[in-house]
Structure formats: C-alpha cells, structure tokens
C-alpha atoms as a PDB file:
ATOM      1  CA  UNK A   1      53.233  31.794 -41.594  1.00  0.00           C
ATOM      2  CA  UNK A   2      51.218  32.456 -38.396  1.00  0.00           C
ATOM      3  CA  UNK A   3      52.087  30.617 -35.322  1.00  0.00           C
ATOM      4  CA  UNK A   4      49.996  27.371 -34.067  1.00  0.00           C
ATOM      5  CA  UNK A   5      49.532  26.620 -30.601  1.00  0.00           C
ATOM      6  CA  UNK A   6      48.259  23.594 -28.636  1.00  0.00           C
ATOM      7  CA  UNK A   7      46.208  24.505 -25.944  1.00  0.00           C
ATOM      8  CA  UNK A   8      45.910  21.863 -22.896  1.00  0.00           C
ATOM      9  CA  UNK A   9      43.259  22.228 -20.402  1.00  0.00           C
ATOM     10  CA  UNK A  10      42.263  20.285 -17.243  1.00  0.00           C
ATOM     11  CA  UNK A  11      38.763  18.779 -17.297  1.00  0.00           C
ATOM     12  CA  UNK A  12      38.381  19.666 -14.198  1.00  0.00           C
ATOM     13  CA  UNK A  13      38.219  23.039 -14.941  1.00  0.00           C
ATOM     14  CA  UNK A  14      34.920  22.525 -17.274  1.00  0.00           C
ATOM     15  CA  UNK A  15      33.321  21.364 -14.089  1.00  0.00           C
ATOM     16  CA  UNK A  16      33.983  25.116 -12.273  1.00  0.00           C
ATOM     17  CA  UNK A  17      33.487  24.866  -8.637  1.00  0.00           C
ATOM     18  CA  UNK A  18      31.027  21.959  -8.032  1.00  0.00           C
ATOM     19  CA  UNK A  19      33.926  19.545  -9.140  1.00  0.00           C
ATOM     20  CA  UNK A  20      32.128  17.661 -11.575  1.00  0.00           C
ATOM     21  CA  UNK A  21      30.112  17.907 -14.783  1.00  0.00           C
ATOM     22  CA  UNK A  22      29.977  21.180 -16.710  1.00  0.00           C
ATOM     23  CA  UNK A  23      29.695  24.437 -15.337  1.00  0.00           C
ATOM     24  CA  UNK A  24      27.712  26.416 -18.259  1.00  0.00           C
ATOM     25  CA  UNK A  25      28.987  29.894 -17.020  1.00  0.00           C
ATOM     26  CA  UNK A  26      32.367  28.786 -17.389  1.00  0.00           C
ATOM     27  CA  UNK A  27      32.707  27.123 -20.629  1.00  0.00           C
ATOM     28  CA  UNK A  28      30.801  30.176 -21.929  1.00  0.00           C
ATOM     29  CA  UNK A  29      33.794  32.222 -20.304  1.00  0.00           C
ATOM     30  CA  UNK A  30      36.404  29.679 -21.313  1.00  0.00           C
ATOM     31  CA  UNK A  31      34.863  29.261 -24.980  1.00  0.00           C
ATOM     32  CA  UNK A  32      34.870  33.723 -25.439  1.00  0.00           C
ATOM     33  CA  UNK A  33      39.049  33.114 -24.581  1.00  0.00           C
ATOM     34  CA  UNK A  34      38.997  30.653 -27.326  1.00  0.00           C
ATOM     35  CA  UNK A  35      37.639  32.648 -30.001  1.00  0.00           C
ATOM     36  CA  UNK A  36      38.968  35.237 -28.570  1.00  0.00           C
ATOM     37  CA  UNK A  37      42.470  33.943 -28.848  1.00  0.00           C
ATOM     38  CA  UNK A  38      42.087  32.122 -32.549  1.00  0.00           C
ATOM     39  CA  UNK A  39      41.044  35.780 -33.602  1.00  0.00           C
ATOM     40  CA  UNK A  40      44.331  36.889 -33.283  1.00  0.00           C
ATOM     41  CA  UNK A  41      45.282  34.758 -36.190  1.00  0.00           C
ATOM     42  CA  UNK A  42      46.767  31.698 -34.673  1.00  0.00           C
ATOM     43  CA  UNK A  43      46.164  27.966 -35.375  1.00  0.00           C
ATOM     44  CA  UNK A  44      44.681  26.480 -32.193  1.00  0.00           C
ATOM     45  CA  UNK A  45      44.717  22.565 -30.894  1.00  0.00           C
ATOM     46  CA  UNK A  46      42.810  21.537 -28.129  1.00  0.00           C
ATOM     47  CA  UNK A  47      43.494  18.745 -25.520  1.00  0.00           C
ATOM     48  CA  UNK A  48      41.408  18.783 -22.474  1.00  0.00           C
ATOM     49  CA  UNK A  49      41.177  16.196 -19.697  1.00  0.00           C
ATOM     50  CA  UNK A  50      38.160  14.134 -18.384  1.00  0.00           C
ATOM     51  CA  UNK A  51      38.707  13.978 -14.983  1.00  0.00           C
ATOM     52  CA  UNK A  52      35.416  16.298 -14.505  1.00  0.00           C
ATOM     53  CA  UNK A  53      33.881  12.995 -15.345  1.00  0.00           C
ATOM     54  CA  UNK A  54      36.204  10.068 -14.755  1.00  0.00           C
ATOM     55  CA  UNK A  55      39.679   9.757 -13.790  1.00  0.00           C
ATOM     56  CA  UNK A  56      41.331   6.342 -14.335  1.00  0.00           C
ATOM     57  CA  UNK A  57      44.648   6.792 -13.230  1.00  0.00           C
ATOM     58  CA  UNK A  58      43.293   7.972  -9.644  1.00  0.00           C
ATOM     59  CA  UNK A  59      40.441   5.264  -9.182  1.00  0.00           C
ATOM     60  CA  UNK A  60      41.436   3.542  -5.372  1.00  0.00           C
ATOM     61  CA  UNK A  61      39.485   0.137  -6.330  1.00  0.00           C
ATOM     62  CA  UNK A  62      42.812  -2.234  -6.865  1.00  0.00           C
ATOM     63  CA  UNK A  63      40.475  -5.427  -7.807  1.00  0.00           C
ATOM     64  CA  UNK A  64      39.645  -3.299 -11.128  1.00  0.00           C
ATOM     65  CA  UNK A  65      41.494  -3.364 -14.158  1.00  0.00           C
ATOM     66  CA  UNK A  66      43.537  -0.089 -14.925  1.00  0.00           C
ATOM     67  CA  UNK A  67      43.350  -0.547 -18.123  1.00  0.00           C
ATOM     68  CA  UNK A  68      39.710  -0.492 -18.639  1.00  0.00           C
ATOM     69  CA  UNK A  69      39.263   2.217 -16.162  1.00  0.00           C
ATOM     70  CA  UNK A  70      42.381   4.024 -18.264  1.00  0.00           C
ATOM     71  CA  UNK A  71      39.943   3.517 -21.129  1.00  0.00           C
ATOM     72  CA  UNK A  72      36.761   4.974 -19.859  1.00  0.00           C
ATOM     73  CA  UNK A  73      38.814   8.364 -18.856  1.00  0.00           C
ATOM     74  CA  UNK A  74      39.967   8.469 -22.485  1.00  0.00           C
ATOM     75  CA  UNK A  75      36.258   8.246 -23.179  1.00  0.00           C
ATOM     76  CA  UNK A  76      35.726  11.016 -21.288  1.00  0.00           C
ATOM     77  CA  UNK A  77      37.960  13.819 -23.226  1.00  0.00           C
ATOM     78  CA  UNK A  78      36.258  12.809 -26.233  1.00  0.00           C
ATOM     79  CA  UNK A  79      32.812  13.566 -24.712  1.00  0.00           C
ATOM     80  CA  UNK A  80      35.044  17.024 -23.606  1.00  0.00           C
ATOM     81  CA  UNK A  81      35.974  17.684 -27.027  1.00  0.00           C
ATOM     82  CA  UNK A  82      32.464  17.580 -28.427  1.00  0.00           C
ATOM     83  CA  UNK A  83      30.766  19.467 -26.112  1.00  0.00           C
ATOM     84  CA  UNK A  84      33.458  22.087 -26.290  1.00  0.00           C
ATOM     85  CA  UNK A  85      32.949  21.724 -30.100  1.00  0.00           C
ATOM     86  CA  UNK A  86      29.548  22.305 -29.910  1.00  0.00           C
ATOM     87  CA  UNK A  87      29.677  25.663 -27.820  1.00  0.00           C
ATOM     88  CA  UNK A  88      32.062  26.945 -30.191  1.00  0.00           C
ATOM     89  CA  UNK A  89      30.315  25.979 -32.872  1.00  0.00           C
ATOM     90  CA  UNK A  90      27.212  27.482 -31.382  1.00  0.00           C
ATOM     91  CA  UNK A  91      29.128  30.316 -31.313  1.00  0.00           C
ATOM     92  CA  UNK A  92      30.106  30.415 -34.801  1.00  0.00           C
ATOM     93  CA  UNK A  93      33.152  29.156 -35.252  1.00  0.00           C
ATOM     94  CA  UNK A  94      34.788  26.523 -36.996  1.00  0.00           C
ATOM     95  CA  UNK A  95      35.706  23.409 -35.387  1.00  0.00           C
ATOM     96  CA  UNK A  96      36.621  19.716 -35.734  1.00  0.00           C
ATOM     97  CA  UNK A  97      37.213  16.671 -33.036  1.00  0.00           C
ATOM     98  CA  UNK A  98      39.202  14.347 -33.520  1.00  0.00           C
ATOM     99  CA  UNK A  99      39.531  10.827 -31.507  1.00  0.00           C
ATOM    100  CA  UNK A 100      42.608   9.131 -30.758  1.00  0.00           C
ATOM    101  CA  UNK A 101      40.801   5.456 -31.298  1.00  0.00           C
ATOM    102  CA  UNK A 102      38.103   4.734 -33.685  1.00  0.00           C
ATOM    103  CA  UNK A 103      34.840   6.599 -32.760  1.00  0.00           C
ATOM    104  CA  UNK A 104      33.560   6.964 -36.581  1.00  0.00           C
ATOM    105  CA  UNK A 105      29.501   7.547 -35.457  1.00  0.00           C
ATOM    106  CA  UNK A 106      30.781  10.800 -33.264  1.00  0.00           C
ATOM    107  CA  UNK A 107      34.323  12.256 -34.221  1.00  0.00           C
ATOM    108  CA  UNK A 108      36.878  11.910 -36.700  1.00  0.00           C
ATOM    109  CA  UNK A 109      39.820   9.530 -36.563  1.00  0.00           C
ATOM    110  CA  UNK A 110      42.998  11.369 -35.337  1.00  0.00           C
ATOM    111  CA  UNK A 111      45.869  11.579 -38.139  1.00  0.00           C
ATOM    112  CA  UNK A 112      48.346  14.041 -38.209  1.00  0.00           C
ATOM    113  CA  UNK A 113      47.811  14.922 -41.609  1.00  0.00           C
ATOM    114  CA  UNK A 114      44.030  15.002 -41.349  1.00  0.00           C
ATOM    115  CA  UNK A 115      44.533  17.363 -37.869  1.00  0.00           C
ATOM    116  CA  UNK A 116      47.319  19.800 -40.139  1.00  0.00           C
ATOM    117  CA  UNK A 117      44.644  20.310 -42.783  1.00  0.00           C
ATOM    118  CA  UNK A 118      42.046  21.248 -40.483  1.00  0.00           C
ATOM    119  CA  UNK A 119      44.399  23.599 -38.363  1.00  0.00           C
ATOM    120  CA  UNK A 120      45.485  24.869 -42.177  1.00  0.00           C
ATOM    121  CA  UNK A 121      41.757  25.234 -43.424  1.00  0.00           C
ATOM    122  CA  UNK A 122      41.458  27.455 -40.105  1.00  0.00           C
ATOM    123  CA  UNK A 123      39.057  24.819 -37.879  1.00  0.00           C
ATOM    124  CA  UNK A 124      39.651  24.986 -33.584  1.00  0.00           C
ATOM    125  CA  UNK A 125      41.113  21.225 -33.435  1.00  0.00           C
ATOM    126  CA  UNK A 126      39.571  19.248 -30.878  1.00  0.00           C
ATOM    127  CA  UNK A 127      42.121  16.232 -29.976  1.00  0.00           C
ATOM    128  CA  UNK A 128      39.902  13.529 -27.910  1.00  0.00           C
ATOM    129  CA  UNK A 129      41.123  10.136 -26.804  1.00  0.00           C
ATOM    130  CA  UNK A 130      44.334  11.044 -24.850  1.00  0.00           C
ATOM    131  CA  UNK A 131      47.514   8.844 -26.707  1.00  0.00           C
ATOM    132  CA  UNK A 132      44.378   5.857 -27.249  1.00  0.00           C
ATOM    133  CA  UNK A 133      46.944   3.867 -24.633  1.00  0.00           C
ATOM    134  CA  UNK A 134      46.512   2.985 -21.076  1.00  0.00           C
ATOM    135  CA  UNK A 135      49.297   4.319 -18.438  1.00  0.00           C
ATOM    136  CA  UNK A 136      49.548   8.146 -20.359  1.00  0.00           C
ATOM    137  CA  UNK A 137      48.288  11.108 -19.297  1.00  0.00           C
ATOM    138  CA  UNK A 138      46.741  14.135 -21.150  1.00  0.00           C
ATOM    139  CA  UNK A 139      49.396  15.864 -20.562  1.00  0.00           C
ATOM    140  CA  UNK A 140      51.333  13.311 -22.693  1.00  0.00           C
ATOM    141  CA  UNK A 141      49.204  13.921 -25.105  1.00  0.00           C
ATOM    142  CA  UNK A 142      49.342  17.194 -25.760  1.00  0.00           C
ATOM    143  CA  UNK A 143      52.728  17.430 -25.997  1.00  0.00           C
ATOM    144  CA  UNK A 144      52.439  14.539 -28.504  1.00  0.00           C
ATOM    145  CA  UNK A 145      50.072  15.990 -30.545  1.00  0.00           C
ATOM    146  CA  UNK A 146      52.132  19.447 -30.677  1.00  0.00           C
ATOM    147  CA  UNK A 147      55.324  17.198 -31.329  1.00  0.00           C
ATOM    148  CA  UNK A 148      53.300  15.144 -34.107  1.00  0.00           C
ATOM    149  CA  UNK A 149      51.362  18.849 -35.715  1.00  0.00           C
ATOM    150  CA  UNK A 150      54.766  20.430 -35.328  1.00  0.00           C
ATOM    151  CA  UNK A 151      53.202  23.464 -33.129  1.00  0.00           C
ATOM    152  CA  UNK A 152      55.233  26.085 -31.884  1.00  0.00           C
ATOM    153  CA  UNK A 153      54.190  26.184 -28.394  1.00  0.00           C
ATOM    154  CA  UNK A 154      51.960  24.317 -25.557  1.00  0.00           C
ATOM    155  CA  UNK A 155      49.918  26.508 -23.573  1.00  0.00           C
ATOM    156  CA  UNK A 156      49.209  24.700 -20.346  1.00  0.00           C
ATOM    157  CA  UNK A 157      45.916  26.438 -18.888  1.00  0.00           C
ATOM    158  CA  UNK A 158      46.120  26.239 -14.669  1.00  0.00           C
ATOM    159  CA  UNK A 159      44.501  28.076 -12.023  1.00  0.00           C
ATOM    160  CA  UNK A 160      47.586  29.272 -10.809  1.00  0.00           C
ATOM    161  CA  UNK A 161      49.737  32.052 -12.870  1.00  0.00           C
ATOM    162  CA  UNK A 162      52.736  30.183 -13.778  1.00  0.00           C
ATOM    163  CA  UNK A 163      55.142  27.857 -12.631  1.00  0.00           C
ATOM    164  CA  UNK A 164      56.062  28.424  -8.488  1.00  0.00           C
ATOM    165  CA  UNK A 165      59.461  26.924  -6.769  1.00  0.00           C
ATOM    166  CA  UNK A 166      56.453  25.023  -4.164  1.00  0.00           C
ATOM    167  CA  UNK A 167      52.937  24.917  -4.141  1.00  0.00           C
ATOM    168  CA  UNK A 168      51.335  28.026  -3.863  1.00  0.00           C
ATOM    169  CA  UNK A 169      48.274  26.834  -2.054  1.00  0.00           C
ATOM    170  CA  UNK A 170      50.317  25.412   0.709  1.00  0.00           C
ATOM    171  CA  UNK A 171      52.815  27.744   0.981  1.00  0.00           C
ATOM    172  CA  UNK A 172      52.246  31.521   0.923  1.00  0.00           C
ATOM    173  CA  UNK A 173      55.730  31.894   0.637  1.00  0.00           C
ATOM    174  CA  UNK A 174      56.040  30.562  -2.951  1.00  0.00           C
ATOM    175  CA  UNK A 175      57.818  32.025  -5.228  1.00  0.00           C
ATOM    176  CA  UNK A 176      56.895  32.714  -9.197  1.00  0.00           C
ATOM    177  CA  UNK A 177      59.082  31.690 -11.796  1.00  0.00           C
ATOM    178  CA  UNK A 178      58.920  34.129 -15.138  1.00  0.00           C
ATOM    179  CA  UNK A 179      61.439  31.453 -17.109  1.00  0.00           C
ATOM    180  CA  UNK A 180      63.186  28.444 -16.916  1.00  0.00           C
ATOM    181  CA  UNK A 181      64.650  26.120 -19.122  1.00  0.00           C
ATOM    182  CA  UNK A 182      64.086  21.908 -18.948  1.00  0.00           C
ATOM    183  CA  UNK A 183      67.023  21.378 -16.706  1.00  0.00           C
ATOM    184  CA  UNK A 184      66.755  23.673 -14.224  1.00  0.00           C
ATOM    185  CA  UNK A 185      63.423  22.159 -13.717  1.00  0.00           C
ATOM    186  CA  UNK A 186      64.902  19.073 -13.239  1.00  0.00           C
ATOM    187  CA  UNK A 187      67.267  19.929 -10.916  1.00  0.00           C
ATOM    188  CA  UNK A 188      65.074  21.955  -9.151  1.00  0.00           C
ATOM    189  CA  UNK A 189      62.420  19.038  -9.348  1.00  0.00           C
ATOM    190  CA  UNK A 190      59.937  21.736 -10.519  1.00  0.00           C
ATOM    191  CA  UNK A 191      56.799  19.802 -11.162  1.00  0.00           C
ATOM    192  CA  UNK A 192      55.870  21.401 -14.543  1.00  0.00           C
ATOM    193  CA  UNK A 193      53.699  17.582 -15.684  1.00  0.00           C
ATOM    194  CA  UNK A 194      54.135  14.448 -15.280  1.00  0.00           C
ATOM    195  CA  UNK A 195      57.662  12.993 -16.367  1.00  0.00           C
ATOM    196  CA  UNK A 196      56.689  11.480 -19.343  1.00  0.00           C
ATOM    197  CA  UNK A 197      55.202  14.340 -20.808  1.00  0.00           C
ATOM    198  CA  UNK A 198      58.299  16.851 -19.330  1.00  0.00           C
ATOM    199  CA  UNK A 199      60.375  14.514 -20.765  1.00  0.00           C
ATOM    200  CA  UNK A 200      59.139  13.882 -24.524  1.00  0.00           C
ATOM    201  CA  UNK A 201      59.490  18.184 -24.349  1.00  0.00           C
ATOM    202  CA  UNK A 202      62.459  18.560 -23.518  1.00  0.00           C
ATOM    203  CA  UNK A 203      63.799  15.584 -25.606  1.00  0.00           C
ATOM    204  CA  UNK A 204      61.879  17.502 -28.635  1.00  0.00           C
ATOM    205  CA  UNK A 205      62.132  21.318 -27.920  1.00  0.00           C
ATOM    206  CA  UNK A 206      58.943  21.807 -27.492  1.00  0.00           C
ATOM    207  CA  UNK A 207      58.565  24.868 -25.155  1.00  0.00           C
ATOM    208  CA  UNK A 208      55.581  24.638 -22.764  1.00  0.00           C
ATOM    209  CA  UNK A 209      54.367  27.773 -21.111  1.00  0.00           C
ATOM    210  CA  UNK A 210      52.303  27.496 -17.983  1.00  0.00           C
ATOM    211  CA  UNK A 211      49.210  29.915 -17.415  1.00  0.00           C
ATOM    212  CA  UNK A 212      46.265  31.102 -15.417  1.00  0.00           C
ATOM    213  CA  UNK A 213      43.301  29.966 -17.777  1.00  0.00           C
ATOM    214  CA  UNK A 214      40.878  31.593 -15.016  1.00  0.00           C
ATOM    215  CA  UNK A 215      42.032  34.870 -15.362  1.00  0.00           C
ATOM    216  CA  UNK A 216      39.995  37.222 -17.747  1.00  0.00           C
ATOM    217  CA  UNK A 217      42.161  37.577 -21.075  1.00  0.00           C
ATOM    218  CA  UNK A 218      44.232  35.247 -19.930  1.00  0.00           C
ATOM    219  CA  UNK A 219      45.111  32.782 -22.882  1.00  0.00           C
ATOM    220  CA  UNK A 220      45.368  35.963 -25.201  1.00  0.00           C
ATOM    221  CA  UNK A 221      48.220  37.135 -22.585  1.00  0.00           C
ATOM    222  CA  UNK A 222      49.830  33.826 -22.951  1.00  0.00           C
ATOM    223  CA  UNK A 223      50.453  34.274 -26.744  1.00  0.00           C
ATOM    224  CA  UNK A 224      50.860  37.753 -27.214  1.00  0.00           C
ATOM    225  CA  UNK A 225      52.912  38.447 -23.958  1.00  0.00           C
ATOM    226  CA  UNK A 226      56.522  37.628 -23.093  1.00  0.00           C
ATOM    227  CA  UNK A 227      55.777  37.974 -19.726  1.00  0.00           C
ATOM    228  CA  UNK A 228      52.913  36.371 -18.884  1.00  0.00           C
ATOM    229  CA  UNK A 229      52.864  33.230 -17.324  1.00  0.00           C
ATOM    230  CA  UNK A 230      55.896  30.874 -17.353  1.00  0.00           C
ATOM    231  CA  UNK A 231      58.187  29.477 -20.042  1.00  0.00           C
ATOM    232  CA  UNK A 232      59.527  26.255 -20.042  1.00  0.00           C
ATOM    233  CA  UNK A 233      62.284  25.986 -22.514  1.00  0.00           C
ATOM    234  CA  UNK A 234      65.575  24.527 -23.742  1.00  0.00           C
END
C-alpha cells in the first residue's frame, strides 16, 4: 500500500511577498509541487492556514470576542482550500474540500471515513475549518487530521529548510538539525509548533518532518529523500 501524507502549509505563504491575498505566480508554483508530488503515487491531505486573510489568534483588539474572531480565521482556510481546489482542479486533477463545521452550499462535511475514501479513490484532500473549535491552531489540525486518516507522515511546508537550534533569520549562526526525536526537542525547547500540536505527535507517533516549501522540488524531496529537511520523530 502506498504511503499517505498530510501536507500543512501556512496561509501566509499563498499571499507570496505582498503579505496578503493570493499571489497567482505562487500558487501556480506551489500547485505544479502538488501534482507534482501526488504523481509519485502518494495519498495527499491538505491543511493550509488563513492568516493571508485573517488571523484570530493574533488580533490586538481585547474588547472583541476571541472566539468569534477564532471563527472567522477558520473561515478563512476553508476559502484556502477551495481556491487551492480550484487551481488544481483547473489543472486537472482530482480534488475534494472538506470543512471542519457545516458549510453544505460550498464543501463537504469533514468525516474521517468520508476523507479515507476520497484519499483511497485517489482525490488531493482539502481539510478546511481548522479543529471547527476556538483556541487551536492549524497546526493542531493537521496533526489531527493525520492522527484521525492514520497518515504516515506530516510534511510541514516553511520557508526555512528544516528545523534550526535558533532562529535563522536572527541569528546567522544557526545551526540545522537533519533529525531529532520528540524529546530532544523538548529539552532543547526546539520550537517545531505550537505545544498542543507537538504534543498530540509525540503522544501518537506521528513523525512530522519540517521543509522548505519555497524551494523548487522541494515537497518531492521531502518524501522521496531521507535527507531532506528535518525529522521529528519518536
């Protein structure tokens, strides 16, 4: 049986340099590494952000309910989803979105058992809607969702090329790491996501590799290389 992967993006990076929006040169890129990558005869799950439109979590007005503004960001990967459906279907290939909460005029209602049998029947899953809960990141999310489909790997596009011991973009000094296991990221406080997320991995062996998404061939490299990128294991 071929391998299935879930495939987490930022939606920031849909928005390319001007920082929000969609940046149609790079979804045409991103959407080529796609097909590019389901080509090689893997099962593929998508769960992209929305903070190229809205980010709840980070909104600064305290007199506004997080909740709601929680809710409109989860709006926001579903309107991801289908436009990243719709390129990819443009582009001839088979998709389906899927939305965490009820959305019946505009995407299917997530199930794991209706997400399986699209992933079986050979569809790019789109999974919109985040958890469908307040106070969760995407990141969460996909992890849940490649917990849930039983995947054998989550494939966390960044613009860096792995996992570093400090932030590459403030320190030059910054040193890649090629493999690590859950707690020696702990211990080394490695900031691989958020601790939920880290934490429903490890507590479910579900290996997470971290990868430049930017660079050409990139996701390809992810599956098909060892070496590419970091793995987060147990």
């Amino acid at each position: 049986m071929s391998q299935s992967f879930l495939l987490k993006l930022s939606g920031e990076i849909l928005a390319g340099t001007q920082g929000f929006g969609y940046d149609d040169a790079v979804i045409d890129g991103l959407t080529d590494e796609i097909i590019a990558a389901k080509n090689l005869g893997v099962g593929l799950a998508i769960v992209v952000g929305g903070g190229n439109i809205f980010r709840g979590g980070s909104w600064k007005n305290q007199a506004l309910d997080r909740v709601v503004l929680d809710q409109i960001g989860m709006l926001a990967t579903v309107q991801n989803s289908l436009y990243l459906a719709q390129v990819l279907q443009a582009k001839g290939q088979a998709t389906q979105v899927f939305s965490s909460f009820s959305m019946d005029a505009v995407a299917d209602r997530y199930t794991s058992r209706a997400a399986s049998q699209a992933l079986a029947d050979g569809k790019i899953c789109l999974l919109g809607g985040g958890t469908s809960n307040p106070f969760f990141t995407t990141d969460t999310a996909a992890v849940l969702r490649a917990v849930e489909l039983k995947l054998d790997l989550v494939l966390k596009g960044t613009k860096v090329d792995g996992l570093y011991d400090a932030d590459p973009a403030q320190n030059p000094d910054a040193k890649l790491i090629r493999d690590a296991t859950f707690d020696q990221c702990l211990e080394q406080k490695l900031r691989v996501m958020d601790m939920t997320a880290f934490s429903l991995a490890r507590d479910n062996g579900m290996p997470i590799k971290i990868f430049n998404i930017n660079q050409p061939g990139g996701l390809g490299q992810a599956i098909t290389d060892a070496d590419s990128g970091t793995l987060i294991h147990p």
